[in-house]
N, C-alpha and C. Protein backbone atom coordinates (compact mmCIF):
# COMPACT_ATOMS: atom_id res chain seq x y z
N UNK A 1 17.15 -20.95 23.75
CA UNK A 1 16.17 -20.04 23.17
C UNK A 1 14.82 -20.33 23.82
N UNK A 2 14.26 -19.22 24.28
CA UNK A 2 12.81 -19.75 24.95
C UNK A 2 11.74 -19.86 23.76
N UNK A 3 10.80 -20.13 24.25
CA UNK A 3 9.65 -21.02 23.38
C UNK A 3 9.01 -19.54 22.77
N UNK A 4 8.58 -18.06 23.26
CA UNK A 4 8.32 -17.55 22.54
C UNK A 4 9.21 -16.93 21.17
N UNK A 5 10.15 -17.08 21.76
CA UNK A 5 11.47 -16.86 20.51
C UNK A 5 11.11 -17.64 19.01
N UNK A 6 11.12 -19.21 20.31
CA UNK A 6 11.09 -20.14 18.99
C UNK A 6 9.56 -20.06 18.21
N UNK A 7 9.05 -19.79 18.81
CA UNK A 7 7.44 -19.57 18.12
C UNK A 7 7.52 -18.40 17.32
N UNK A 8 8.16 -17.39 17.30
CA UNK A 8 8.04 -16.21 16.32
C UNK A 8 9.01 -16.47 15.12
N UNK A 9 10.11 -17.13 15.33
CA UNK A 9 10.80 -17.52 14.27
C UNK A 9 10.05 -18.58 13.59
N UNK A 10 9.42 -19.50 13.89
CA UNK A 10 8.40 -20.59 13.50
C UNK A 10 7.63 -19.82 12.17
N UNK A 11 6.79 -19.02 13.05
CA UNK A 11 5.87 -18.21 12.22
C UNK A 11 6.49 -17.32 11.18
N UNK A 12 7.49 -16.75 11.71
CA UNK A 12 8.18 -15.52 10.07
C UNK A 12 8.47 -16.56 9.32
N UNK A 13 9.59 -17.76 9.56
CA UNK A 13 9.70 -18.49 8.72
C UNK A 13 8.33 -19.16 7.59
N UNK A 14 7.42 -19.47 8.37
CA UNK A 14 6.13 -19.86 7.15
C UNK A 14 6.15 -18.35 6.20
N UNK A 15 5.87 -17.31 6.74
CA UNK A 15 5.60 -16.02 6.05
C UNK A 15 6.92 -15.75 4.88
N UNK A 16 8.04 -16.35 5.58
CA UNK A 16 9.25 -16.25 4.16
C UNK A 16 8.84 -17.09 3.22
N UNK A 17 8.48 -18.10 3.78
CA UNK A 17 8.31 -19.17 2.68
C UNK A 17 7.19 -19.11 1.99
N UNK A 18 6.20 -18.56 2.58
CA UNK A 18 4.43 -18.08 2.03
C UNK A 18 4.79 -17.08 0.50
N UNK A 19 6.30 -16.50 0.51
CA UNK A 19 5.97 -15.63 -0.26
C UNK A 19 6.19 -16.24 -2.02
N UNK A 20 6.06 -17.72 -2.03
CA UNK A 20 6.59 -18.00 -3.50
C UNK A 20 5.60 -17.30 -4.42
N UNK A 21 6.29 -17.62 -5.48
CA UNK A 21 5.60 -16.86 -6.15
C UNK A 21 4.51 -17.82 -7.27
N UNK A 22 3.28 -17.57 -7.96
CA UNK A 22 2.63 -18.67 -8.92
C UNK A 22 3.03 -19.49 -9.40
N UNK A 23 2.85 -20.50 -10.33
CA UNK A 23 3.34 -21.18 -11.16
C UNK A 23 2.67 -20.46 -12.39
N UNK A 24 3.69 -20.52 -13.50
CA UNK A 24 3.15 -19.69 -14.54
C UNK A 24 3.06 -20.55 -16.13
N UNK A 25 2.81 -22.22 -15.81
CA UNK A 25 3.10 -22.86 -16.74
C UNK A 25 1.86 -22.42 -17.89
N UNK A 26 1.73 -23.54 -18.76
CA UNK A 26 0.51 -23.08 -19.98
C UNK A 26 -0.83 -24.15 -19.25
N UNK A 27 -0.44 -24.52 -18.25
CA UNK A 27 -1.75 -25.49 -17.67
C UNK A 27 -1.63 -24.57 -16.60
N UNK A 28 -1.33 -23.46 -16.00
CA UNK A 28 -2.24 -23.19 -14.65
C UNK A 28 -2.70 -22.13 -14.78
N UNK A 29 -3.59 -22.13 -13.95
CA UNK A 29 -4.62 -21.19 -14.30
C UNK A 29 -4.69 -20.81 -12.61
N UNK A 30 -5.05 -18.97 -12.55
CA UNK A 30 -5.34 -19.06 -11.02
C UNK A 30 -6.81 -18.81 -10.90
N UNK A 31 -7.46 -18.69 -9.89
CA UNK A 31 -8.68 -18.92 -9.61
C UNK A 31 -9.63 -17.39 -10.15
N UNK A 32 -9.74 -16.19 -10.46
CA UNK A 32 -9.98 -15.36 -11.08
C UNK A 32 -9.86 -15.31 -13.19
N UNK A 33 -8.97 -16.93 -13.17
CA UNK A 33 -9.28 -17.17 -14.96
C UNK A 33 -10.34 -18.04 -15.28
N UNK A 34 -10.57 -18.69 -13.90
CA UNK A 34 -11.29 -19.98 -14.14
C UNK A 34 -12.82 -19.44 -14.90
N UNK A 35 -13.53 -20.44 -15.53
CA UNK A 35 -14.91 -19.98 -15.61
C UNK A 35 -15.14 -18.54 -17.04
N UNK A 36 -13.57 -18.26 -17.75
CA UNK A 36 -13.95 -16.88 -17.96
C UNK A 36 -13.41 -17.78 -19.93
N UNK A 37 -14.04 -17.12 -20.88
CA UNK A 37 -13.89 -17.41 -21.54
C UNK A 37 -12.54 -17.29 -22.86
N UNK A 38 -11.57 -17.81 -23.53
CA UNK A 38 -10.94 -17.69 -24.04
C UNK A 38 -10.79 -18.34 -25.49
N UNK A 39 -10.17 -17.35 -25.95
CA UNK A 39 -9.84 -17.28 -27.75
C UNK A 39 -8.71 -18.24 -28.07
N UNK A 40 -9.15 -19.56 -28.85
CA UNK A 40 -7.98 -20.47 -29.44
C UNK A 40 -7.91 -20.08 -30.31
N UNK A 41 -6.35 -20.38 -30.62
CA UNK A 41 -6.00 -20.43 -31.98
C UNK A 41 -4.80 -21.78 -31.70
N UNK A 42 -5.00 -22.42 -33.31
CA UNK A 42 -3.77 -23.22 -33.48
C UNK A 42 -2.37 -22.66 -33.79
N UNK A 43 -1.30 -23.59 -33.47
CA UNK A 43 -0.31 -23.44 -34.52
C UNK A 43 0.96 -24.23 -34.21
N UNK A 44 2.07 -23.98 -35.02
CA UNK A 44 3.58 -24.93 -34.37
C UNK A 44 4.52 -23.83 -34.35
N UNK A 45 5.05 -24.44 -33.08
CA UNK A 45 6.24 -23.35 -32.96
C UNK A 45 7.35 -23.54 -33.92
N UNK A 46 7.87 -22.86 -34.07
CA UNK A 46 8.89 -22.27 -35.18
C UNK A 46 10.67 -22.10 -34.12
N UNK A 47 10.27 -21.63 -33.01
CA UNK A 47 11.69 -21.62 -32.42
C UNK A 47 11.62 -21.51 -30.97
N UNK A 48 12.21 -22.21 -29.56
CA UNK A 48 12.16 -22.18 -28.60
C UNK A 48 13.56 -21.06 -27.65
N UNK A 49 13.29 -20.27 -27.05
CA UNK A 49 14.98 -19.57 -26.35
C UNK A 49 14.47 -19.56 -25.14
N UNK A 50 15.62 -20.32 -24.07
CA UNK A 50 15.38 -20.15 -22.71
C UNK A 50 15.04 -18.97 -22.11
N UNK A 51 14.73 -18.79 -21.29
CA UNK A 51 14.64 -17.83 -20.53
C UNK A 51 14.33 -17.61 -19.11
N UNK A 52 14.63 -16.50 -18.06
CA UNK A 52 14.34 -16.70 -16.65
C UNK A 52 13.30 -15.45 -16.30
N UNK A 53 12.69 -16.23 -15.34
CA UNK A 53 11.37 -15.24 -15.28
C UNK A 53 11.16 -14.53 -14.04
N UNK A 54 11.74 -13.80 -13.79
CA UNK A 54 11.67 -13.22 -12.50
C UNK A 54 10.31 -12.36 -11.75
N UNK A 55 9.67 -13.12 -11.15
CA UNK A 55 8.89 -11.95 -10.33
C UNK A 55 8.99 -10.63 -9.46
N UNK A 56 8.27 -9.76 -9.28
CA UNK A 56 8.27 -8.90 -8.77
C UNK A 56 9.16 -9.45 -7.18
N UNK A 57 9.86 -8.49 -6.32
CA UNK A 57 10.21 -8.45 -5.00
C UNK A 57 9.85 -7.61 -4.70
N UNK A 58 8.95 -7.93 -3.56
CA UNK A 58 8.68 -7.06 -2.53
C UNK A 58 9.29 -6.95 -1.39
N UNK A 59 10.67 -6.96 -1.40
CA UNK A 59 11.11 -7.12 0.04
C UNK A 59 10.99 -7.75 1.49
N UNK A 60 10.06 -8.81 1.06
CA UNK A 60 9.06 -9.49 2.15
C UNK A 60 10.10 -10.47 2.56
N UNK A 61 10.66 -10.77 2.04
CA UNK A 61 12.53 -12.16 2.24
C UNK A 61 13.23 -11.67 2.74
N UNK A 62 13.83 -9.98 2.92
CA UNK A 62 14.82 -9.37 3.75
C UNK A 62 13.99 -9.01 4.82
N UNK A 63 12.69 -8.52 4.85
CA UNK A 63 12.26 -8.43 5.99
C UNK A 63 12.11 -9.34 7.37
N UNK A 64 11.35 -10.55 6.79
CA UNK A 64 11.37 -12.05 7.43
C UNK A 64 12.65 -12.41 7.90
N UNK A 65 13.56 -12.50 7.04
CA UNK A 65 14.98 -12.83 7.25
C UNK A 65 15.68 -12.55 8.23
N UNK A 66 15.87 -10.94 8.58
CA UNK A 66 15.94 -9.48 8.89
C UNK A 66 15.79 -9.94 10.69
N UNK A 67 14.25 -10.19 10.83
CA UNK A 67 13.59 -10.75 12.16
C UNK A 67 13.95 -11.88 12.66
N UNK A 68 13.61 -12.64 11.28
CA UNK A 68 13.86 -14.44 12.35
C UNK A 68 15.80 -14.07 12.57
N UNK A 69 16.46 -13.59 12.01
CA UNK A 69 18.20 -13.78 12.20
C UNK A 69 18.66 -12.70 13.77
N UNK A 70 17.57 -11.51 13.80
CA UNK A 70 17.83 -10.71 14.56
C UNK A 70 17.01 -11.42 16.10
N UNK A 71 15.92 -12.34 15.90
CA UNK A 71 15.32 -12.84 17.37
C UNK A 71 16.53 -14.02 17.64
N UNK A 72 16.93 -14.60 16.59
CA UNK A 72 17.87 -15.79 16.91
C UNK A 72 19.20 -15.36 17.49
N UNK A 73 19.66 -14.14 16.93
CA UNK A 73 20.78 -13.97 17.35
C UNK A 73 20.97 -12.87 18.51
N UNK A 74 19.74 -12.71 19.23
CA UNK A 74 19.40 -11.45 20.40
C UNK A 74 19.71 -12.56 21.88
N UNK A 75 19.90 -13.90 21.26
CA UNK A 75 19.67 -14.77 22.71
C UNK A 75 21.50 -15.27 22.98
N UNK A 76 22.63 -14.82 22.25
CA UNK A 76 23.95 -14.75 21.92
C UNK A 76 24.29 -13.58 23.04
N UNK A 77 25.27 -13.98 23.72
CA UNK A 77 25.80 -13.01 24.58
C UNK A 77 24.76 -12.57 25.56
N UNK A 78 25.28 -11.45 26.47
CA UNK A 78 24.08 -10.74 27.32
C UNK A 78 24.50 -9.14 27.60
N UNK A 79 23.63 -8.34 27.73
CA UNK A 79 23.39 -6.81 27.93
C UNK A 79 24.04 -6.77 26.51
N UNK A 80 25.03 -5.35 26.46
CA UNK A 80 24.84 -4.79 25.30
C UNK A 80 25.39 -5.98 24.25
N UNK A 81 26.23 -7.32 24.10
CA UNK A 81 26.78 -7.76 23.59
C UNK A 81 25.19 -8.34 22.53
N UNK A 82 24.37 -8.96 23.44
CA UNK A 82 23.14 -9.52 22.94
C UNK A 82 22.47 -8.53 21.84
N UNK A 83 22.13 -7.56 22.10
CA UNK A 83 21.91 -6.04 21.49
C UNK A 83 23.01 -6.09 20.45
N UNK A 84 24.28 -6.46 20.08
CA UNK A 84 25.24 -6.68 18.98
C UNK A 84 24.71 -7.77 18.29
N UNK A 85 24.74 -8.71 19.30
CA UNK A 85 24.39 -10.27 18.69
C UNK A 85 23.01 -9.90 17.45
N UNK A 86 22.19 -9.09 17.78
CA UNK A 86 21.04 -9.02 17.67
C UNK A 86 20.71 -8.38 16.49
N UNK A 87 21.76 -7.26 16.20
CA UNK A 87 21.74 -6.25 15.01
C UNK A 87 22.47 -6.94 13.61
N UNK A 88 23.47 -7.89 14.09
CA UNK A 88 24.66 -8.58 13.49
C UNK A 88 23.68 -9.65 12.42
N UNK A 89 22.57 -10.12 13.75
CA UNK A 89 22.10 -11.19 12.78
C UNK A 89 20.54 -10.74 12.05
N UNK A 90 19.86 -9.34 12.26
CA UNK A 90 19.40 -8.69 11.82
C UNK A 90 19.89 -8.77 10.61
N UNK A 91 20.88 -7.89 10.38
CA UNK A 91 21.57 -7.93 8.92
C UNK A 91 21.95 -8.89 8.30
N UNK A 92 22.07 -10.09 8.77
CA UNK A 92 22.66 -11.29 8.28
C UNK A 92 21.39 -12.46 8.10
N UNK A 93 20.62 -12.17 8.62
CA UNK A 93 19.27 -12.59 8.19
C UNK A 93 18.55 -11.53 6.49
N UNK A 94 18.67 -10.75 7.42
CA UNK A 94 18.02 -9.93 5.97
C UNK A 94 18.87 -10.02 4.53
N UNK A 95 20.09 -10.43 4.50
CA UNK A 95 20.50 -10.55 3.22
C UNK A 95 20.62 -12.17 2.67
N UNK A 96 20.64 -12.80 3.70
CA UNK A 96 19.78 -14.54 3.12
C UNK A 96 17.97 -14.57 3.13
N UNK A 97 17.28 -13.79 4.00
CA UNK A 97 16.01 -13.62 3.28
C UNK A 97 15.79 -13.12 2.32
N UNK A 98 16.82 -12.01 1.27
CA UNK A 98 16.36 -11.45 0.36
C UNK A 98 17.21 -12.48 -0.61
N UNK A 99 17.97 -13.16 -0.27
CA UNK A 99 18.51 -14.09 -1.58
C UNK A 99 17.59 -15.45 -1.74
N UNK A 100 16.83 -15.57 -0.65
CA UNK A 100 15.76 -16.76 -0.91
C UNK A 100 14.69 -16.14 -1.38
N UNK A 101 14.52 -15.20 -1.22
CA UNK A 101 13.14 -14.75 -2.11
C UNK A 101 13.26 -14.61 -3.72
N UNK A 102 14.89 -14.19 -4.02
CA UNK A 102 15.03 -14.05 -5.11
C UNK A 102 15.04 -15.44 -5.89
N UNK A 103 15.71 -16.51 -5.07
CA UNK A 103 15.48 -17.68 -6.12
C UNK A 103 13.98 -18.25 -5.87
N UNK A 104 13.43 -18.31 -4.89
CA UNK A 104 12.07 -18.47 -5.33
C UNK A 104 11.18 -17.55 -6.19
N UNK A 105 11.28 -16.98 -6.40
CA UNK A 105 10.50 -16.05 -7.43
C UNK A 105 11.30 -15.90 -8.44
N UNK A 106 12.39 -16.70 -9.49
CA UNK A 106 13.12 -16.95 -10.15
C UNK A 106 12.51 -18.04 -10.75
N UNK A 107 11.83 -18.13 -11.86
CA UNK A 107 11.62 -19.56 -12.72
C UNK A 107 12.12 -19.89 -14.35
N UNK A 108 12.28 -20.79 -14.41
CA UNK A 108 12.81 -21.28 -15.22
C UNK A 108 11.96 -21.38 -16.98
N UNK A 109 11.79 -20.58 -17.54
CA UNK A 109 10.96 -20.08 -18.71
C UNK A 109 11.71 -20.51 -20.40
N UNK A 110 10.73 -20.06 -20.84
CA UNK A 110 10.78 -20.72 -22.26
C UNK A 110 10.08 -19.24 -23.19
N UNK A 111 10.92 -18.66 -24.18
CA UNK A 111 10.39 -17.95 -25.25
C UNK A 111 9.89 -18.22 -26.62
N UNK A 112 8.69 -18.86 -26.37
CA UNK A 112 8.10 -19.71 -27.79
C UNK A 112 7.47 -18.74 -28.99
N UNK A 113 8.40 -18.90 -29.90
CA UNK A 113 7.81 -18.22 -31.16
C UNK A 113 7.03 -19.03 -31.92
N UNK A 114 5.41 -18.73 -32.20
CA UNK A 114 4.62 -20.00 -32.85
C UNK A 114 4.17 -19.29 -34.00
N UNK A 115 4.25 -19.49 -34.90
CA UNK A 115 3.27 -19.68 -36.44
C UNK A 115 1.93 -20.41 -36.36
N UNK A 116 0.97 -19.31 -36.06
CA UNK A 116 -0.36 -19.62 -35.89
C UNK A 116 -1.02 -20.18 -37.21
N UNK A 117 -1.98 -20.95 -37.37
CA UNK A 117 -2.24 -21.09 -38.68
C UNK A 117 -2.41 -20.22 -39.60
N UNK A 118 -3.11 -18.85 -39.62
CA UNK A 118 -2.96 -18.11 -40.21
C UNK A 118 -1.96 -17.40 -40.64
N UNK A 119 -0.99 -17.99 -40.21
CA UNK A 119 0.11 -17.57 -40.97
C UNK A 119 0.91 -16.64 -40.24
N UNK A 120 0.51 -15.59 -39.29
CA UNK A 120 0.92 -15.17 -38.35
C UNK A 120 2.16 -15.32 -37.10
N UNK A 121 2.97 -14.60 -36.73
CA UNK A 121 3.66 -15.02 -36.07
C UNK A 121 3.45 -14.45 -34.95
N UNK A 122 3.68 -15.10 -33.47
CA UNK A 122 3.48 -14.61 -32.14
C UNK A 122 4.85 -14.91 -31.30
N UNK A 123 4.80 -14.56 -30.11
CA UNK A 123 6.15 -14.83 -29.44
C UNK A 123 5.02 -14.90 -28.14
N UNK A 124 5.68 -15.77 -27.21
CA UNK A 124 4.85 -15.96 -25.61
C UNK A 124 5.74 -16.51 -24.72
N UNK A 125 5.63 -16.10 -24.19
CA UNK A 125 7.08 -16.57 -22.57
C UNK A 125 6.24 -17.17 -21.49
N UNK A 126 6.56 -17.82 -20.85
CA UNK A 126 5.75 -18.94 -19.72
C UNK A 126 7.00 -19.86 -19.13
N UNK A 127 6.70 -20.01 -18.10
CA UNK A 127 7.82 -21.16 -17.05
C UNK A 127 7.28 -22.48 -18.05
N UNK A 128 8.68 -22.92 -17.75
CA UNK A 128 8.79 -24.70 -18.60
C UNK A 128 7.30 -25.48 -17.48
N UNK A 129 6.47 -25.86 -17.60
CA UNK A 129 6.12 -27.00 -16.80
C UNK A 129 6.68 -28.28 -16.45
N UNK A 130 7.08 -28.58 -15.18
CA UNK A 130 7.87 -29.59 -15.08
C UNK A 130 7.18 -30.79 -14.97
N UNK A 131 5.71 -30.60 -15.42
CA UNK A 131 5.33 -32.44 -15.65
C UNK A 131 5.48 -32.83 -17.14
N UNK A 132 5.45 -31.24 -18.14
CA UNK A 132 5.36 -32.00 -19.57
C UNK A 132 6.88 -31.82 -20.03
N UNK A 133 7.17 -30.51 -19.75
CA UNK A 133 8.90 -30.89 -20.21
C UNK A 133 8.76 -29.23 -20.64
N UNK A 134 9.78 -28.67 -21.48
CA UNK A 134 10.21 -27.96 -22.59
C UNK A 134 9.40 -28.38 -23.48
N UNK A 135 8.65 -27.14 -23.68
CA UNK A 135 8.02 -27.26 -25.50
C UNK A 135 9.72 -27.08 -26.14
N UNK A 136 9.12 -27.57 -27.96
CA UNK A 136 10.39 -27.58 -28.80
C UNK A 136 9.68 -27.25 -30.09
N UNK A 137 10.79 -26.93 -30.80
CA UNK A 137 10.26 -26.49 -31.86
C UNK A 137 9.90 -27.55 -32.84
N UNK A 138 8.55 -27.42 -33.76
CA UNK A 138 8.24 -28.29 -34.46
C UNK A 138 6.42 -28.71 -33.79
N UNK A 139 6.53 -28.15 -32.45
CA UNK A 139 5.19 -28.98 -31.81
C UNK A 139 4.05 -28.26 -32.01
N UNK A 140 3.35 -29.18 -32.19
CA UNK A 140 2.24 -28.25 -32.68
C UNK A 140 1.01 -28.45 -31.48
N UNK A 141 0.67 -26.66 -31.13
CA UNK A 141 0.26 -26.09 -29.96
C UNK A 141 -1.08 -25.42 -30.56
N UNK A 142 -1.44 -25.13 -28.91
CA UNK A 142 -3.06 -24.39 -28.82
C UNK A 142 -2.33 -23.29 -27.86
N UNK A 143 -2.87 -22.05 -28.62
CA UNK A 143 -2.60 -20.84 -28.12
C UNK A 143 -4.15 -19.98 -27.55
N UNK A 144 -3.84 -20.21 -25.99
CA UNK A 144 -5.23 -19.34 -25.35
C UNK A 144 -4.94 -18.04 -24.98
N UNK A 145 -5.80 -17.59 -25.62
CA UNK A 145 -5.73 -15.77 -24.84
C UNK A 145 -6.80 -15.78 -24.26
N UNK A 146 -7.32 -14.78 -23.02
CA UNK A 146 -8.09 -14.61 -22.26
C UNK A 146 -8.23 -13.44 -22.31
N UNK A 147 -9.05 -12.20 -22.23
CA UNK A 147 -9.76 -10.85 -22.72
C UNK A 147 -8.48 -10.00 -21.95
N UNK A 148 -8.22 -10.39 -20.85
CA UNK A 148 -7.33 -9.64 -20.19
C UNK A 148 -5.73 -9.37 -20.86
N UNK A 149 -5.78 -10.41 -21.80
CA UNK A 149 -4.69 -10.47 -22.17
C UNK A 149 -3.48 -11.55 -21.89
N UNK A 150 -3.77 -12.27 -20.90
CA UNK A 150 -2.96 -13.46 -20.61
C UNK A 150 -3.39 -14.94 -21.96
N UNK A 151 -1.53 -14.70 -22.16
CA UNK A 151 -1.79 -15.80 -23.48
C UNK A 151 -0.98 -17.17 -22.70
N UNK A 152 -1.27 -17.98 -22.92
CA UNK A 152 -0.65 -19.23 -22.37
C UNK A 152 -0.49 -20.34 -23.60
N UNK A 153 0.20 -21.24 -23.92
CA UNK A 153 0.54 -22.10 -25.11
C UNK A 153 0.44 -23.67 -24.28
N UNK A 154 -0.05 -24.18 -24.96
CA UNK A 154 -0.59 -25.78 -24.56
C UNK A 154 0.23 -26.71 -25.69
N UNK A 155 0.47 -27.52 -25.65
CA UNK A 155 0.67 -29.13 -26.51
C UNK A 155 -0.80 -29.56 -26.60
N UNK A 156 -0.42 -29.72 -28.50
CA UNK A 156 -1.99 -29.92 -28.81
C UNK A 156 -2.07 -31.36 -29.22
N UNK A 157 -2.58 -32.46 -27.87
CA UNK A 157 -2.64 -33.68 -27.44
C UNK A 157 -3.54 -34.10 -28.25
């Protein structure tokens, strides 16, 4: 494979991998929340149900895929065979770029129903954070909303 080959597959590959998606735990915040003010409320959750959180696809994983499988496999055979080689792994790229995009933008979530102090009941979905664990039921949490509407649930330390 010559070096510009390998340099364009280099590069799509960062761009497949560029496409993860946020972290959506109850500690992150992206840089447009920072600084902006939000509404606590207390309370304990009442019941935890797994859940999977899928982000949007944009097709950006079959595309990438699509390229880096179709430059890799254009250097297989020569004249029209290469041109086979080339379409073969086109397609065979593009359907492992679109299955890596799907598990990266696939996270692993939690459906927390909390009993706010007021007595109130809420429901809020968010990826597990994998430094504190699974919230569970019984814990008693800080529930932030932000004007926009993004609610996030904390362990109230």
């Amino acid at each position: 494979m010559n070096k510009i080959n390998f340099l364009l597959i280099a590069i799509m590959s960062l761009f497949l991998f560029g496409c993860a998606s946020q972290t959506m735990t109850g500690d992150s915040y992206s840089g447009n929340q920072a600084r902006k003010a939000q509404t606590l409320k207390m309370g304990q959750i009442e019941s935890v149900k797994g859940v999977e959180i899928k982000a949007g696809e944009g097709g950006i994983g079959a595309l990438a895929g699509g390229a880096i499988g179709g430059i890799a496999a254009s250097n297989v055979g020569g004249g029209k065979m290469s041109l086979v080689s080339a379409i073969v792994g086109a397609v065979a790229g593009g359907i492992v770029g679109d299955k890596i995009e799907k598990n990266v933008n696939t996270l692993n979530g939690q459906e927390i129903t909390i009993r706010l102090s007021n007595d109130t009941l809420i429901v809020v979905t968010q990826e597990i954070d994998k430094n504190v664990g699974p919230l569970r039921a019984g814990d008693k949490v800080r529930v932030l909303t932000s004007s926009n509407g993004t609610t996030r649930v904390q362990l109230d330390q």
